[in-house]
N, C-alpha and C. Protein backbone atom coordinates (compact mmCIF):
# COMPACT_ATOMS: atom_id res chain seq x y z
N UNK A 1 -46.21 -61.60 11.58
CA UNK A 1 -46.31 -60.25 12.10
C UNK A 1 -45.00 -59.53 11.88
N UNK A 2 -44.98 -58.60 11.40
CA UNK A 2 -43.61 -57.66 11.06
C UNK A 2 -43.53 -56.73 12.04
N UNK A 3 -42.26 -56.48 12.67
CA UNK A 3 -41.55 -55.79 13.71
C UNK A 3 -41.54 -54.24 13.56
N UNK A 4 -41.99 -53.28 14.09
CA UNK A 4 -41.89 -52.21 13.84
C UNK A 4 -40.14 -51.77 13.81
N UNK A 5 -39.80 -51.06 13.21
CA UNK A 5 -38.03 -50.44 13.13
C UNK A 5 -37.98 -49.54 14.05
N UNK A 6 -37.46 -50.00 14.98
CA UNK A 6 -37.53 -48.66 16.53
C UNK A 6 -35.91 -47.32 16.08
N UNK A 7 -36.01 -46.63 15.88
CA UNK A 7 -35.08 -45.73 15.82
C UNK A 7 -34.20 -45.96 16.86
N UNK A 8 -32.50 -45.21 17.06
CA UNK A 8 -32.04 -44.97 17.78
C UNK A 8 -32.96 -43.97 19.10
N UNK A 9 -33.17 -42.90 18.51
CA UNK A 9 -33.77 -42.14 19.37
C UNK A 9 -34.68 -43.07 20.60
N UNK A 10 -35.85 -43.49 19.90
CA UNK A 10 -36.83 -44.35 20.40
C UNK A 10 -35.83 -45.74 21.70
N UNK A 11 -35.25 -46.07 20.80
CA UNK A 11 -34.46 -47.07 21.61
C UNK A 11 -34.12 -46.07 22.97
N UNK A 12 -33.37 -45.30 22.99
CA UNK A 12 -32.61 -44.55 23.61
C UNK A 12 -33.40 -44.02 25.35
N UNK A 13 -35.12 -44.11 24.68
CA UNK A 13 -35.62 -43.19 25.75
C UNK A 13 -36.02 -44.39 26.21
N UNK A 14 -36.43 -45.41 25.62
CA UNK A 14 -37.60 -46.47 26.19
C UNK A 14 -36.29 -47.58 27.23
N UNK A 15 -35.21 -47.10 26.94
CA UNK A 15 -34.22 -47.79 27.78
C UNK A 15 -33.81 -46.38 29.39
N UNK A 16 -33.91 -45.41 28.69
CA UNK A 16 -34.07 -44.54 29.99
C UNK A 16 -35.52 -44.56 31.00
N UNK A 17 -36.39 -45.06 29.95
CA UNK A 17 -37.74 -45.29 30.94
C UNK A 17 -37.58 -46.55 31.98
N UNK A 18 -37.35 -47.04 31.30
CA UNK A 18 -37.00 -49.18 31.98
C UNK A 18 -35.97 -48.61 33.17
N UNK A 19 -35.11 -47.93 33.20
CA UNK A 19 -33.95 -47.89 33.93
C UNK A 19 -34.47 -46.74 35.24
N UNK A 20 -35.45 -45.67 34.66
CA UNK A 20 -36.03 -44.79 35.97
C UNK A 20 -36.95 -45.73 36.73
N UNK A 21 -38.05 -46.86 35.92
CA UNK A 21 -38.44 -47.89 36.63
C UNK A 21 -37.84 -48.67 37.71
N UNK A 22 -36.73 -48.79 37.46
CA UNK A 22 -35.83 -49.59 38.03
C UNK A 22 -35.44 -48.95 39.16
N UNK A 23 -34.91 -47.87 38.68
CA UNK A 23 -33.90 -46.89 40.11
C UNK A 23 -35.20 -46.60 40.86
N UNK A 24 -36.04 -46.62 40.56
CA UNK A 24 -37.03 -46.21 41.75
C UNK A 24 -38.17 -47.15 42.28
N UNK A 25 -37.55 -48.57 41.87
CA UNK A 25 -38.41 -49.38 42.02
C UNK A 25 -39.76 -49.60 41.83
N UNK A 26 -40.07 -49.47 40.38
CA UNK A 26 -41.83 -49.13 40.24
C UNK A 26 -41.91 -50.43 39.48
N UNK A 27 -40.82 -51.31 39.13
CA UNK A 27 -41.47 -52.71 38.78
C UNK A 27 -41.63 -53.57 39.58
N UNK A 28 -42.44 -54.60 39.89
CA UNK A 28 -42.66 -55.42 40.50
C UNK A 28 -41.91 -56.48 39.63
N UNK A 29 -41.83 -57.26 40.53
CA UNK A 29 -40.36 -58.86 40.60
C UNK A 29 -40.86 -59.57 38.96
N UNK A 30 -42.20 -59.42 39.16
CA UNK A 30 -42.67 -60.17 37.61
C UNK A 30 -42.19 -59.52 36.33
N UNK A 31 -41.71 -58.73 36.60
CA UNK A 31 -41.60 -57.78 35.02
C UNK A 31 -40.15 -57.55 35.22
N UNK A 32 -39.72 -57.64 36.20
CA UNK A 32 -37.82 -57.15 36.27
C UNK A 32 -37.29 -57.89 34.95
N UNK A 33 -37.70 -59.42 35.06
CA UNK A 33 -36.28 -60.24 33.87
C UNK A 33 -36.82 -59.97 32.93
N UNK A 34 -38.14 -59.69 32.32
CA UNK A 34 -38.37 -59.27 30.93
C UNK A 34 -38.33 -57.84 30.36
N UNK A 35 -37.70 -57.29 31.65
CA UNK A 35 -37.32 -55.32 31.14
C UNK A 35 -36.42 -55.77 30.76
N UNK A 36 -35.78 -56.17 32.21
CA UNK A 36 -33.89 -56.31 31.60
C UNK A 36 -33.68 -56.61 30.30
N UNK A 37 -34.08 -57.78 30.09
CA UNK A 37 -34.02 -58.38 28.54
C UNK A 37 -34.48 -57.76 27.80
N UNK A 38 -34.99 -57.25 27.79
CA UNK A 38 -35.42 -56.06 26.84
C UNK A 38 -34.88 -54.42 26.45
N UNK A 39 -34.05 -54.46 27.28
CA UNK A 39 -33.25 -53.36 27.48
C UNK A 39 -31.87 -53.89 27.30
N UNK A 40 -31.27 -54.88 27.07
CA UNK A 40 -30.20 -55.64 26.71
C UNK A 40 -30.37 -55.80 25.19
N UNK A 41 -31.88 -55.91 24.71
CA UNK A 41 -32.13 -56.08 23.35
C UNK A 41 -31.88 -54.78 22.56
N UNK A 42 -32.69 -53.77 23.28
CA UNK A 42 -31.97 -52.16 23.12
C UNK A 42 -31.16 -52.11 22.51
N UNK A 43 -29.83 -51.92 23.87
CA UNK A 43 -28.51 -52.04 23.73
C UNK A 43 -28.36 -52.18 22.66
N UNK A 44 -28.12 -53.55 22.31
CA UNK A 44 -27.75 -54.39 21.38
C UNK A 44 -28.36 -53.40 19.78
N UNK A 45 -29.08 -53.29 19.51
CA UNK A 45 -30.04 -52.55 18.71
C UNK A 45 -28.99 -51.26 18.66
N UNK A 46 -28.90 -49.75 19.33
CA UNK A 46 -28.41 -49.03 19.62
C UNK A 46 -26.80 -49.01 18.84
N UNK A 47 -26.06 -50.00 19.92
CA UNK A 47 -24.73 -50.39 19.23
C UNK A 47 -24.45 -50.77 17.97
N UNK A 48 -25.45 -51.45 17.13
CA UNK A 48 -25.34 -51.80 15.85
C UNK A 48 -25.73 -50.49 14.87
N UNK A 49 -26.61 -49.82 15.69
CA UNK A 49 -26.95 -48.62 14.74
C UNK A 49 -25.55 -47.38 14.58
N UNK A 50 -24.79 -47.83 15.99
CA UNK A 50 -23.64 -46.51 16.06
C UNK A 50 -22.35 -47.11 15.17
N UNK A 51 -22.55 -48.46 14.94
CA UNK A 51 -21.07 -49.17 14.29
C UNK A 51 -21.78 -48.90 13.05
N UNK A 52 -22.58 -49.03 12.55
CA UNK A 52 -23.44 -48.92 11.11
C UNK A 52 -22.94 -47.56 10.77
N UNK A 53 -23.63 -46.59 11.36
CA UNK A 53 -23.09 -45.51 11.20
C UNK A 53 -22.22 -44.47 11.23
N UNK A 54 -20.80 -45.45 12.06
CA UNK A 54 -19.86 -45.07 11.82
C UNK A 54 -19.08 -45.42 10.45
N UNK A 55 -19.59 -46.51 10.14
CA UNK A 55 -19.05 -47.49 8.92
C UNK A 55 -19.36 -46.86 7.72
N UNK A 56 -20.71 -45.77 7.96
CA UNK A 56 -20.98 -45.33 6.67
C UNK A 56 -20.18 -44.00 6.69
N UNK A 57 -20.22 -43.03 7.70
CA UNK A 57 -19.42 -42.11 7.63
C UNK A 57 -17.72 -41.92 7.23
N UNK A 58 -17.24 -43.42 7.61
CA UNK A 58 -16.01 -43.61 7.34
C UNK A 58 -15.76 -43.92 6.03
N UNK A 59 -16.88 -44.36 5.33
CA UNK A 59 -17.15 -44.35 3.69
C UNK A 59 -17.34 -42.81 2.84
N UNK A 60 -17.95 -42.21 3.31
CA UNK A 60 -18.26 -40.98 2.72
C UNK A 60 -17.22 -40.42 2.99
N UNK A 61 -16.34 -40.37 4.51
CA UNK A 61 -15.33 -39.53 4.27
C UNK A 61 -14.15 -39.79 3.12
N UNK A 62 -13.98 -41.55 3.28
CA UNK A 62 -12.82 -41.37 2.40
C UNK A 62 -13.56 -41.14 1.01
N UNK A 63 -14.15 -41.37 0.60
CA UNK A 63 -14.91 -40.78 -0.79
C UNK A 63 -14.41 -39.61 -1.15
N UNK A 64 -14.81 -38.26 -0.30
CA UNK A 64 -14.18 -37.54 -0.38
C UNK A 64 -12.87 -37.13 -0.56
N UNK A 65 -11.83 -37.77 0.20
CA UNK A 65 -10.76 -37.56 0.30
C UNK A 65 -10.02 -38.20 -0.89
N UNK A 66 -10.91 -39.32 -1.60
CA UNK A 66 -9.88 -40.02 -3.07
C UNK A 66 -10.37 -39.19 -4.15
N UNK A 67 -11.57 -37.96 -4.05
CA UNK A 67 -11.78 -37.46 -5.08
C UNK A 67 -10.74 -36.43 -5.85
């Protein structure tokens, strides 16, 4: 089975959803450790997309700048 590619964006809200769950207590005890973890997976997801894309911007800029 192949993984759908969740965007930053997507990441972004479905970790603000998990977290209004949370602050307002609408999960029950069974589902708490597999949000969390799943919202740690986020994260994780998120951060790699912002170092990625800093890495590429820091490419294009100097590109520019040795032209």
């Amino acid at each position: 089975m192949t993984k759908k590619t969740i965007s930053y964006k997507e990441a972004v809200t479905e970790i603000e959803e998990i977290l209004y769950k949370i602050e307002n207590e609408e999960l029950d005890i069974d589902e708490l450790s597999s949000k969390v973890k799943h919202v740690s997976t986020l994260i994780a997801l998120c951060k790699k997309k912002l170092h990625d894309t800093e890495v590429e911007v820091e490419k294009i800029l100097n590109d520019i700048h040795t032209d």
